[in-house]
Each structure stands twice: as C-alpha cells, then as structure tokens.
Protein backbone atom coordinates (compact mmCIF):
# COMPACT_ATOMS: atom_id res chain seq x y z
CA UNK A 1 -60.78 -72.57 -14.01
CA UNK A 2 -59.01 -74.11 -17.31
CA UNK A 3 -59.14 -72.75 -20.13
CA UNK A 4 -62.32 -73.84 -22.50
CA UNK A 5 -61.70 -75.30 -25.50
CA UNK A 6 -63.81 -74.82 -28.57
CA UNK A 7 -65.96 -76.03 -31.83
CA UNK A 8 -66.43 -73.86 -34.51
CA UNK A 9 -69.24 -74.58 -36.93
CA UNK A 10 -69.99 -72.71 -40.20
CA UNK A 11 -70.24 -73.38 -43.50
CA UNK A 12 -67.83 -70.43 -44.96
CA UNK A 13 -64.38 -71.27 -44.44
CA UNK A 14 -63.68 -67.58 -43.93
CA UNK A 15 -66.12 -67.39 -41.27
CA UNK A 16 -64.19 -69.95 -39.70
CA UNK A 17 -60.53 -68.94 -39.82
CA UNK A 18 -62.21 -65.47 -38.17
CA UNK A 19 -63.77 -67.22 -35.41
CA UNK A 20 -60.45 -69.70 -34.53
CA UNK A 21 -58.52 -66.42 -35.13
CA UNK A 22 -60.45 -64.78 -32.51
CA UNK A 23 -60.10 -67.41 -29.97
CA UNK A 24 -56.51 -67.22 -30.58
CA UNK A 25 -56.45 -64.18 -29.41
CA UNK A 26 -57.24 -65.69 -25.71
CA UNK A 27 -55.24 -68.61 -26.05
CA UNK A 28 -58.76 -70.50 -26.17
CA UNK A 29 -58.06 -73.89 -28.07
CA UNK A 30 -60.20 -75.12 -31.19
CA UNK A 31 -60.69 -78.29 -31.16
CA UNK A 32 -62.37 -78.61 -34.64
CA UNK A 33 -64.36 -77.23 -36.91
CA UNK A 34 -67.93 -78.40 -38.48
CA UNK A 35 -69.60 -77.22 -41.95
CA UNK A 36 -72.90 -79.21 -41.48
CA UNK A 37 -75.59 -79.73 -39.00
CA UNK A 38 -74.42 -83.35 -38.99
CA UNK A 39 -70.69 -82.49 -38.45
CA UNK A 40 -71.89 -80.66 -35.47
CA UNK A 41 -73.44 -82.91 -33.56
CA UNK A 42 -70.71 -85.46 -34.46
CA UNK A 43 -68.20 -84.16 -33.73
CA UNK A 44 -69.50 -82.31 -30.39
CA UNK A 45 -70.04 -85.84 -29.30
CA UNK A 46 -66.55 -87.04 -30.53
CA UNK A 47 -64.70 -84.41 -28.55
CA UNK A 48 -67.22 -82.80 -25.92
CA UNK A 49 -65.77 -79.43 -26.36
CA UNK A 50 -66.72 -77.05 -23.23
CA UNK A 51 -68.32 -74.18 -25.51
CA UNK A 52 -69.33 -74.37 -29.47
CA UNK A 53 -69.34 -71.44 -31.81
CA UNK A 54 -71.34 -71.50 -34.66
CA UNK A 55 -73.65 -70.11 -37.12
CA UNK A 56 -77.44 -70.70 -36.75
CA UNK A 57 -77.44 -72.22 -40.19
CA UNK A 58 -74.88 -74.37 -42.31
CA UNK A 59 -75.00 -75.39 -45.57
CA UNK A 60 -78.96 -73.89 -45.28
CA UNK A 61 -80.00 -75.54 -42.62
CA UNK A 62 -81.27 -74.41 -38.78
CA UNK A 63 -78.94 -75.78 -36.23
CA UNK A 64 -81.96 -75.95 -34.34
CA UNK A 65 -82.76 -80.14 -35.70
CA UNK A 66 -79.16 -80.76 -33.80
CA UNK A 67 -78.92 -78.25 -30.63
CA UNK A 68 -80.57 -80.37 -27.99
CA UNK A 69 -77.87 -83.30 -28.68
CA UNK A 70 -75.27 -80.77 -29.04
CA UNK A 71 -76.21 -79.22 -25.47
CA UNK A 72 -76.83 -82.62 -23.99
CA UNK A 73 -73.29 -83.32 -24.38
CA UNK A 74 -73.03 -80.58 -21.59
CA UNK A 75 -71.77 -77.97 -24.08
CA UNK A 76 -72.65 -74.20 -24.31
CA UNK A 77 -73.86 -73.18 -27.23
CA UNK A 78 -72.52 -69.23 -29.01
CA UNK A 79 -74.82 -68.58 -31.96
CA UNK A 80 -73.04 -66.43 -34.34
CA UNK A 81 -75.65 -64.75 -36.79
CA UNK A 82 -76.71 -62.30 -39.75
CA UNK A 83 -80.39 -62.10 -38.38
CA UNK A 84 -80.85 -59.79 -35.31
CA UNK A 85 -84.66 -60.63 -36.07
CA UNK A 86 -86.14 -61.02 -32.51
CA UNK A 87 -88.37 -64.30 -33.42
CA UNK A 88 -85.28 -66.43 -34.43
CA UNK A 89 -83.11 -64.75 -31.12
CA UNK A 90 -85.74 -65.82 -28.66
CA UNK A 91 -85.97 -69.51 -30.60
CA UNK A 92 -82.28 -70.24 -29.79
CA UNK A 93 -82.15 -68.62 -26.43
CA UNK A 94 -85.38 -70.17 -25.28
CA UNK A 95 -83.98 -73.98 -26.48
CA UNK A 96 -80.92 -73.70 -24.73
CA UNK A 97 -78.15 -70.98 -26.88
CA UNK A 98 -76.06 -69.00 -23.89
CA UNK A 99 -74.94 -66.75 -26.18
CA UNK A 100 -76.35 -64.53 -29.43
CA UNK A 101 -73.62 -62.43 -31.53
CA UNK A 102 -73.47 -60.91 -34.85
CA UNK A 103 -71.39 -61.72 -37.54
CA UNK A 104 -70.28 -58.34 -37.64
CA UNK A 105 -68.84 -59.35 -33.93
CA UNK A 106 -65.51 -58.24 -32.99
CA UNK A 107 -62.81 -60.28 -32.92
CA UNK A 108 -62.57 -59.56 -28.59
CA UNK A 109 -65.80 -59.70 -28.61
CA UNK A 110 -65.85 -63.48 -29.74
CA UNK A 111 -63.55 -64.39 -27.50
CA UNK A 112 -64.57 -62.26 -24.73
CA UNK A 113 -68.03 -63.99 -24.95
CA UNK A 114 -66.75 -67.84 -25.08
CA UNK A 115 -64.59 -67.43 -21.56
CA UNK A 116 -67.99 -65.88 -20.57
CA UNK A 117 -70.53 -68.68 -21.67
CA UNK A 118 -68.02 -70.83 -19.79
CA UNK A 119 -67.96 -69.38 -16.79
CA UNK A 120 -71.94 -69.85 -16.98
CA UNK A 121 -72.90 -66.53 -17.87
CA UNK A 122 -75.33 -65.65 -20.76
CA UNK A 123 -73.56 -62.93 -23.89
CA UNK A 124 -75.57 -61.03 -26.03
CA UNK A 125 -75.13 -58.72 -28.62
CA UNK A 126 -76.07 -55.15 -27.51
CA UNK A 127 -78.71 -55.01 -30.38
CA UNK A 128 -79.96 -59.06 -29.23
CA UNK A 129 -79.70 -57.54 -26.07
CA UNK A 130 -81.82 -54.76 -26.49
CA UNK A 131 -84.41 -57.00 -28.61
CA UNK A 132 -84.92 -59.30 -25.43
CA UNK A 133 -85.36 -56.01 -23.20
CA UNK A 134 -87.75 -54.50 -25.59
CA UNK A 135 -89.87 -57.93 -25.55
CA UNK A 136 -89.44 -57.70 -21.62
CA UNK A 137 -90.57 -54.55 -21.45
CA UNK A 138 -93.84 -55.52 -23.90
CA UNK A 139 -94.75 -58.49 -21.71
CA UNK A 140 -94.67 -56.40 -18.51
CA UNK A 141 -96.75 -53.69 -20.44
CA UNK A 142 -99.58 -56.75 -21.86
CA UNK A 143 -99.73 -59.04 -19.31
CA UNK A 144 -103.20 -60.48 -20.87
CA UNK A 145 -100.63 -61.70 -23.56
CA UNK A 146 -100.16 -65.48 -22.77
CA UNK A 147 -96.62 -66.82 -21.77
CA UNK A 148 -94.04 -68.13 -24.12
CA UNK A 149 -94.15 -71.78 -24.22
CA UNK A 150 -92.88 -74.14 -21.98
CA UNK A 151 -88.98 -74.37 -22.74
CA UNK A 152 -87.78 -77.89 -24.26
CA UNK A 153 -85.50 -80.12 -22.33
CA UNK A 154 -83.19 -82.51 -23.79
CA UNK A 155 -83.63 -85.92 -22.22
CA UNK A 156 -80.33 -85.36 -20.24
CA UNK A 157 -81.53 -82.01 -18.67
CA UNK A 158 -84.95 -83.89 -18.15
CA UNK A 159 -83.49 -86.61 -16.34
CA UNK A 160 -81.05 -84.14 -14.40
CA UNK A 161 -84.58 -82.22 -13.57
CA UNK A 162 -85.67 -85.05 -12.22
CA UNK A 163 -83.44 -85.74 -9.91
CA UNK A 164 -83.40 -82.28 -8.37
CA UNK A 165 -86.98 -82.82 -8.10
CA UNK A 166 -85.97 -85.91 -5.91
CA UNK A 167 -83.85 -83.44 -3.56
CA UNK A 168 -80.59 -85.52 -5.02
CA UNK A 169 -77.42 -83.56 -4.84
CA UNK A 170 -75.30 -83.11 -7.73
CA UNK A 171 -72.81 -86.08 -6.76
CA UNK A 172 -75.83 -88.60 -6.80
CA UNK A 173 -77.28 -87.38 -9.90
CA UNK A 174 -74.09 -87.72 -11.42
CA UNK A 175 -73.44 -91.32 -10.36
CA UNK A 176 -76.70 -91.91 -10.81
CA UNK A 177 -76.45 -91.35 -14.88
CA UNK A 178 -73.29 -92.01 -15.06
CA UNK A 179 -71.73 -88.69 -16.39
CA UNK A 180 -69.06 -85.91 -14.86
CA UNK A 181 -69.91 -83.90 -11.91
CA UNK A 182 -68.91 -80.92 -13.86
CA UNK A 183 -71.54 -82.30 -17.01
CA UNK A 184 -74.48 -82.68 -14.18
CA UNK A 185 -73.37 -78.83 -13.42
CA UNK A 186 -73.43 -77.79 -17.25
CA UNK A 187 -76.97 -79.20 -17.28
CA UNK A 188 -77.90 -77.25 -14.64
CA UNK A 189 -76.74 -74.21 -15.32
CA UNK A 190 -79.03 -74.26 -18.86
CA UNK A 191 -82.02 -75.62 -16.89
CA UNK A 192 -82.04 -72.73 -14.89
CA UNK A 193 -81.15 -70.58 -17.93
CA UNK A 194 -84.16 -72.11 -19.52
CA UNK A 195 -86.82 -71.57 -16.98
CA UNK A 196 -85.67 -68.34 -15.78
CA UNK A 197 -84.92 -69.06 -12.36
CA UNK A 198 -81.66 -68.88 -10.39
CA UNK A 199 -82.17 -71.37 -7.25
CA UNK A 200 -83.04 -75.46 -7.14
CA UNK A 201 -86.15 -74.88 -4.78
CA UNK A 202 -87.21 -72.64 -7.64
CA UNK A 203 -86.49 -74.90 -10.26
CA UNK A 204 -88.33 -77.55 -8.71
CA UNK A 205 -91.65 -75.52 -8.29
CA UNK A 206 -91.80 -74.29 -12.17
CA UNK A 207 -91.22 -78.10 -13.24
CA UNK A 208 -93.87 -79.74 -11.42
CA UNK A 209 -96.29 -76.44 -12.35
CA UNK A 210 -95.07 -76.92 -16.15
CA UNK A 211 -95.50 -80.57 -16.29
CA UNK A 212 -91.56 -81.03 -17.36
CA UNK A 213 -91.64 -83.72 -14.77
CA UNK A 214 -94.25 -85.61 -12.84
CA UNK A 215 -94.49 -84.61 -8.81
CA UNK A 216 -93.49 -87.04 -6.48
CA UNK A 217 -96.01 -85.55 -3.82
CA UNK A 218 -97.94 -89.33 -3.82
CA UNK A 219 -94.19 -90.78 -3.66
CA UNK A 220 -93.53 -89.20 -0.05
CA UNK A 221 -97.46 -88.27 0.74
CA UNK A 222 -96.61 -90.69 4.03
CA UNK A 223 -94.58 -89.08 5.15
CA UNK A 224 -95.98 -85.48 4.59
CA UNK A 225 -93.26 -84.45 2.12
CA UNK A 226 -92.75 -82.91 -1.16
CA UNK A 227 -90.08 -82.58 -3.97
CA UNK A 228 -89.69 -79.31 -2.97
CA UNK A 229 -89.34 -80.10 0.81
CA UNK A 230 -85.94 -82.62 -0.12
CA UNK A 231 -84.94 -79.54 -1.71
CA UNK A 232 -84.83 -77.31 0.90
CA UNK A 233 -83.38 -79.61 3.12
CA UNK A 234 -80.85 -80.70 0.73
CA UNK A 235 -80.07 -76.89 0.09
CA UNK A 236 -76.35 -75.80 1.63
C-alpha cells in the first residue's frame, strides 16, 4: 500500500507545524493545510487527500457543517481535539470521523494513527476509547434505553448503499457513478463503520430495516428474490 498523503486543518498555526511535523516523522506527505471550515472542504475537494487531520473546530466553528462533503470525497477523517466530552466524541464518530485524538497526542501517536485510518482501521484515544466502552457497557446494562439514531449518509455513501442493496459488486458501482474503485472502497469501509456491521449481507439488512434506502423486494418479487439474496450470491 502507498503511502497516504495528508490535510491538516486547524486554525493555530502551531497546531499545524505539530501535526505536519508528526507526519514527517513517517514520511507521510502533507498536502496542505486549512484554517477554516470552508478551506477544508475546498481544498479536500481540490486535492482528495487519502486521510485529513484536523481540529473539530476552526476559527469557532464545528467541522461538523463540512464533514459529510469532506468524507464524500472518499477521505478519512482524524479529529484532533481539547474535549474528551463523550457527547461531542460519539457526534463525530457516529457521522463518519475514523479517528478521535487529543491535542495532547503524541507526536507517534499522530502519525501512528493516520497510516492506521488508512489502512481502514478506526484510532482512538485511550481516554475516547474508554468513553465509547463505558457508553457500551451502559447500553448493554439499560437496554430499555432507545438506540442512538440512525447514522447520516452522505449522498455518495447513500448511493454506494444502494447499490450494494442491488447485489452490485464494487467494479459496477464504481462505473456506475463514475468514481475510483479504491473511492467506492473508502465509502464502504465508513458505511460499515457507520452502521456497525462488518459484512455486505449485513449491511444490506440494517439499511432496508433503517429506511437509509428503499427495498427492492417489489423490484425482484417475480422472481422470489431480495436485495439481500443478490448479496449473498454476489458474496466471494
């Protein structure tokens, strides 16, 4: 696998020349770097960098009005923050973040986590990751408590949903809407991050039963078969 290359985004230029020297440390290249919500998104789309590091606010202002543009550009998204408060960790994480550090992160640490994220694993902070097992743990022990809400899709996961509702593999999805093979892969990867399941047959059920896409049961009702039944046959 290449080497990812990077955005950095935060408003303090100090904060940035820590984060670019941490990646430096790996070799990992930085492509740019953003000090607004605005700049992120514009530039993510300018350059498509494979992973983006940045704070989850600039300038004052949540990332979260820009992430679902940044991720659609098949990106994966390191949130570098002051506030270990659980609420705002299982916003970002829930709406598509792979990874949750502190600021006080060190400098292996950063770049430890970004050749992580794009690998398509998840990195946490031992005291984010402790938050999300203590919530686990709560759930598990209240299990009257209702579920979290229904995780948000960009349009570009949504329509890469779709198609593995349709049983399409990840070539025809890809032609299809007319992006990389490794992009319709990125996508996937933070659908399945998103609704907490690991295979397509999976992913398939817990959209149709979430309403994130329509079934196409009345689609192949002829011939007796479901979204899920392409999947499993379309399954290597």
């Amino acid at each position: 696998m290449a080497s990812p290359n990077v955005l950095v985004a935060d408003a303090d230029v100090l904060a940035r020349d820590i984060l670019r020297l941490a990646c430096a440390r790996q070799e990992i290249e930085v492509l740019a770097e953003a000090r607004t919500v605005d700049d992120l998104r514009s530039l993510t789309v300018e350059l498509e960098p494979s992973v983006v590091i940045t704070a989850d606010c600039l300038n004052g202002e949540p990332i979260d009005r820009v992430l679902g543009d940044v991720l659609q550009t098949g990106a994966r998204v390191i949130v570098v923050s002051a506030d270990p408060s659980s609420d705002r960790l299982t916003t970002l994480l829930a709406d598509g973040a792979s990874g949750y550090l502190l600021h006080d992160a060190a400098p292996d640490e950063v770049a430890a986590g970004v050749l992580a994220v794009a690998r398509g694993a998840a990195v946490l902070n031992p005291t984010a990751a402790a938050m999300v097992l203590n919530q686990w743990r709560w759930l598990r022990g209240n299990p009257e408590v209702p579920p979290r809400r229904t995780p948000t899709l960009t349009p570009r996961e949504t329509d890469v949903l779709a198609g593995l509702v349709e049983g399409l593999a990840t070539k025809a999805i890809a032609s299809r809407l007319q992006m990389a093979t490794k992009t319709v892969e990125n996508h996937k990867i933070r659908i399945f991050d998103k609704l907490g399941v690991r295979t397509q047959a999976h992913a398939v059920t817990v959209a149709i039963s979430s309403g994130l896409v329509p079934s196409d049961d009345d689609d192949h009702r002829q011939s007796g078969e479901t979204a899920a039944d392409h999947v499993r046959a379309s399954a290597p």
